[in-house]
Protein backbone atom coordinates (compact mmCIF):
# COMPACT_ATOMS: atom_id res chain seq x y z
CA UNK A 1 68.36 -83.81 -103.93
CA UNK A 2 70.55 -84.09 -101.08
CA UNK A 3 72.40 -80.40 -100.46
CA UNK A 4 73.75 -77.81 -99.14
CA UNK A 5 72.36 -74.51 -99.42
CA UNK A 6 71.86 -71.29 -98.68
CA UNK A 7 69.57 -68.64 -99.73
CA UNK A 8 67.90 -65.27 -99.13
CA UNK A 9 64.60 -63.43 -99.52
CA UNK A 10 63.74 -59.85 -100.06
CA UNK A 11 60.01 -58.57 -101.13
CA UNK A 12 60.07 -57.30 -104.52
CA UNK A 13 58.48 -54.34 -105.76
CA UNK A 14 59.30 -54.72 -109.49
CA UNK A 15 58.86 -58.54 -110.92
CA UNK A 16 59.94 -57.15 -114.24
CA UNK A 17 63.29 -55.41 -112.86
CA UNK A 18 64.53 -59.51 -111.64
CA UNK A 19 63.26 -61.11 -115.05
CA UNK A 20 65.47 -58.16 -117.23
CA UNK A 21 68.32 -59.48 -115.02
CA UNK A 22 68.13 -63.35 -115.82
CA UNK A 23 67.49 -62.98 -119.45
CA UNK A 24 70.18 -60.52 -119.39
CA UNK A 25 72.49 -63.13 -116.80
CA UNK A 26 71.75 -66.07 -119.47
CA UNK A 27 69.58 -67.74 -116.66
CA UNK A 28 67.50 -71.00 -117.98
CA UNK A 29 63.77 -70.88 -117.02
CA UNK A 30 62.69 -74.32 -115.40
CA UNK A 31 59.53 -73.78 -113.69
CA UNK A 32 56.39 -72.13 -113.67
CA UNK A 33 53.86 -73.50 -111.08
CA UNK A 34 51.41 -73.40 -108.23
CA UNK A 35 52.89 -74.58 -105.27
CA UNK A 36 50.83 -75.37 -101.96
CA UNK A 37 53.12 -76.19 -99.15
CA UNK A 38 51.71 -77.89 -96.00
CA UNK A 39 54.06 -77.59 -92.99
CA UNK A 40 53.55 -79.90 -90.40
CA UNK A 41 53.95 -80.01 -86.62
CA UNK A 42 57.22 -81.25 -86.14
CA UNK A 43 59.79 -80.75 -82.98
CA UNK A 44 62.50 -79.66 -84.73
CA UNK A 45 63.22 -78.15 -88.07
CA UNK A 46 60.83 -77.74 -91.28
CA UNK A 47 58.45 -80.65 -92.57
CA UNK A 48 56.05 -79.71 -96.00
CA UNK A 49 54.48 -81.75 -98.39
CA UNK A 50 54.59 -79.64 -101.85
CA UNK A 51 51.95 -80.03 -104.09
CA UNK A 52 53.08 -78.86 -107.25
CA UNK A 53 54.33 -80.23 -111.03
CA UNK A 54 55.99 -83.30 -108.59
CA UNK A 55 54.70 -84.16 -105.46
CA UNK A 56 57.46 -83.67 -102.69
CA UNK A 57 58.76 -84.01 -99.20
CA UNK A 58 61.27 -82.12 -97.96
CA UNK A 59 62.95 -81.51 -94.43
CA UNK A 60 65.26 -78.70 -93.40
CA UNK A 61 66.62 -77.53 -90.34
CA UNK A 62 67.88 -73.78 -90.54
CA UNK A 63 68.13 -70.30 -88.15
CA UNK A 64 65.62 -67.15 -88.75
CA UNK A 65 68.34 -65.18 -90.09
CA UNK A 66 68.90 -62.96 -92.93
CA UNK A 67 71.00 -65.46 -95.19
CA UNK A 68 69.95 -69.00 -94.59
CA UNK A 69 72.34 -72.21 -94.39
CA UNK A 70 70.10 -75.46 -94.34
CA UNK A 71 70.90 -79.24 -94.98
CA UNK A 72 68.29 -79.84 -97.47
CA UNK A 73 66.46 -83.64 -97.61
CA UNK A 74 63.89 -83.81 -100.42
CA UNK A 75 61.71 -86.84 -101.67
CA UNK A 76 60.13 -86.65 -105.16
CA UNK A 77 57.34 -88.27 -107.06
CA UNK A 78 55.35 -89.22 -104.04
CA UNK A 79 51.58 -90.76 -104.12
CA UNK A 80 49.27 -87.50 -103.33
CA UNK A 81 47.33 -90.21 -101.29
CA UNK A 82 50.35 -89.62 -98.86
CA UNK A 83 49.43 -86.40 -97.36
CA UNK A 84 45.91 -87.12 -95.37
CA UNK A 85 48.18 -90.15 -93.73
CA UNK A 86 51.07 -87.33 -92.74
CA UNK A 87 48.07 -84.10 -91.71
CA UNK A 88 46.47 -87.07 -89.58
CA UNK A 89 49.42 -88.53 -87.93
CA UNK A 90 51.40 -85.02 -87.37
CA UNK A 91 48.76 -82.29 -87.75
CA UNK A 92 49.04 -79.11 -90.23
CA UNK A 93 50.79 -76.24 -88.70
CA UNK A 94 49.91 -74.18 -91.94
CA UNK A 95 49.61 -73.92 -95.60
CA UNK A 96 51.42 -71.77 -97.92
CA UNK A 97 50.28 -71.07 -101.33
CA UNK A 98 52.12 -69.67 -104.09
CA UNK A 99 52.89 -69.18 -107.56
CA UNK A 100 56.81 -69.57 -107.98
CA UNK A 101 58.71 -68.61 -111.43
CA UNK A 102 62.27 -70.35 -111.11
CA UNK A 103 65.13 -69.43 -113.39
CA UNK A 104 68.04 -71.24 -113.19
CA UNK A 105 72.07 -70.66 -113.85
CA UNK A 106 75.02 -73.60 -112.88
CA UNK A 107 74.37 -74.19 -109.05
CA UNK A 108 71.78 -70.98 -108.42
CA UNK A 109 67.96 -70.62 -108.39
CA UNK A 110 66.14 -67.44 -108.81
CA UNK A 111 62.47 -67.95 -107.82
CA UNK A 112 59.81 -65.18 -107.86
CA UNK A 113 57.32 -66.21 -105.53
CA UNK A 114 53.50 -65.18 -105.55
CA UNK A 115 52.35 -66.27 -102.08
CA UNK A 116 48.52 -65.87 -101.60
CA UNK A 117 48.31 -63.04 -98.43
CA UNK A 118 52.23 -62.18 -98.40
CA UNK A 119 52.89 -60.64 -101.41
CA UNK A 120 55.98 -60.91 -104.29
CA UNK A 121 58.98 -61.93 -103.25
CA UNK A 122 62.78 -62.63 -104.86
CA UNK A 123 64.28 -65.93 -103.28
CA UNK A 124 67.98 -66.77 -104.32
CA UNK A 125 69.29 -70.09 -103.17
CA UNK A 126 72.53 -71.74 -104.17
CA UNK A 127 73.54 -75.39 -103.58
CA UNK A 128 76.71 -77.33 -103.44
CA UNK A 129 76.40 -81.69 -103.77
CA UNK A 130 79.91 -81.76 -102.25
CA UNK A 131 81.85 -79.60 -104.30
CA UNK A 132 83.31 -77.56 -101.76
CA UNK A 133 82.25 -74.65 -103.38
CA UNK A 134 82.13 -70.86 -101.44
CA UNK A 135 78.18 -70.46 -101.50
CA UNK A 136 78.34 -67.55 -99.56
CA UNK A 137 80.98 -65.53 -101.58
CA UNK A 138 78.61 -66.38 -104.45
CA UNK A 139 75.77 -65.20 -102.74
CA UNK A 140 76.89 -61.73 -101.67
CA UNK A 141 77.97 -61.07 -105.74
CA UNK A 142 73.92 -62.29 -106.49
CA UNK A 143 72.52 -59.71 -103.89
CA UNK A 144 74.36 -56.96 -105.77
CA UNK A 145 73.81 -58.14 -108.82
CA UNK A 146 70.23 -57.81 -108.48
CA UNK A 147 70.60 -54.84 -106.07
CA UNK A 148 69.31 -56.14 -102.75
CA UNK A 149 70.52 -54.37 -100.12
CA UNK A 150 70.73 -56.05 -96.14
CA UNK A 151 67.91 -54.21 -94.45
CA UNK A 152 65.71 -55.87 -97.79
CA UNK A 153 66.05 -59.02 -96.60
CA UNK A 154 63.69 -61.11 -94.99
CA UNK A 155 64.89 -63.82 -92.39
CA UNK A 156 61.73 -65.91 -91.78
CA UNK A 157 59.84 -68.17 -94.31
CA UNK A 158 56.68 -68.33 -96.15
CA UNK A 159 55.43 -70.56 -92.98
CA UNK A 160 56.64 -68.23 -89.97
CA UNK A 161 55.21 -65.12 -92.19
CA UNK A 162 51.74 -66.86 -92.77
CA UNK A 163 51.82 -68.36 -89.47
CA UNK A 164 52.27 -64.64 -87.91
CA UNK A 165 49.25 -63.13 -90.16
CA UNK A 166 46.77 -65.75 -88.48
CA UNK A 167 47.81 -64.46 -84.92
């Protein structure tokens, strides 16, 4: 999937308080998984292979900042015989593990993510393929629909967060 997107992330306290939303919002669940994610040294941007249901590739470049625009370039279905070649040509700048729940509703993802030393957290991302559509007029109406509030939110991803642990 080629797209634009943009998402946020909060910690959540109360897993049970976001799933009483979707089934109440008519949300679709589409995944339950373990994810690992490992993010290799790159000069710009964000480059993981995902381990998960599908094996995956995916680039992004994006600021750390509270709500997050990034041009999204994924790769699917890929040999797992692929990663050794990428940790030994690029090196591993870390691994993320996590659990992820994804719901789903028209253009919007709600993910609760496990991640192994971090903690629970809410991610929201919406996407547009070229539909012009106002993704961050949607996304203000999703933070208070599920009651996040600006000072919840948490600008940096799963890498920067594990990768600041470890120092």
């Amino acid at each position: 999937m080629d797209a634009r997107c943009i998402d946020i992330k909060a910690m959540v306290k109360d897993p049970a308080y976001i799933r009483d939303i979707v089934l109440k919002e008519n949300y679709s669940f589409t995944r339950n998984e373990t994810q690992i994610d490992t993010y290799f040294k790159v000069k710009d941007g964000r480059f993981k292979f995902r381990e998960g249901v599908n094996n995956e590739l995916i680039y992004y470049e994006r600021a750390n900042t509270a709500v997050r625009n990034a041009e999204v370039k994924v790769v699917s279905d890929l040999p797992t015989e692929l990663k050794p070649v990428l940790e030994q040509a690029m090196g591993i700048s870390c691994v993320v593990e996590k659990h992820r729940e994804q719901y789903e509703k028209n253009n919007v993802y709600v993910r609760i993510d496990e991640v192994k030393n971090l903690g629970t957290f809410l991610e929201i991302l919406c996407y547009d393929k070229n539909q012009g559509l106002n993704l961050e007029k949607q996304l203000e109406k999703l933070k208070k629909q599920f009651n996040i509030q600006n000072e919840d939110l948490i600008p940096e991803s799963y890498s920067d967060l594990i990768m600041q642990k470890e120092v």
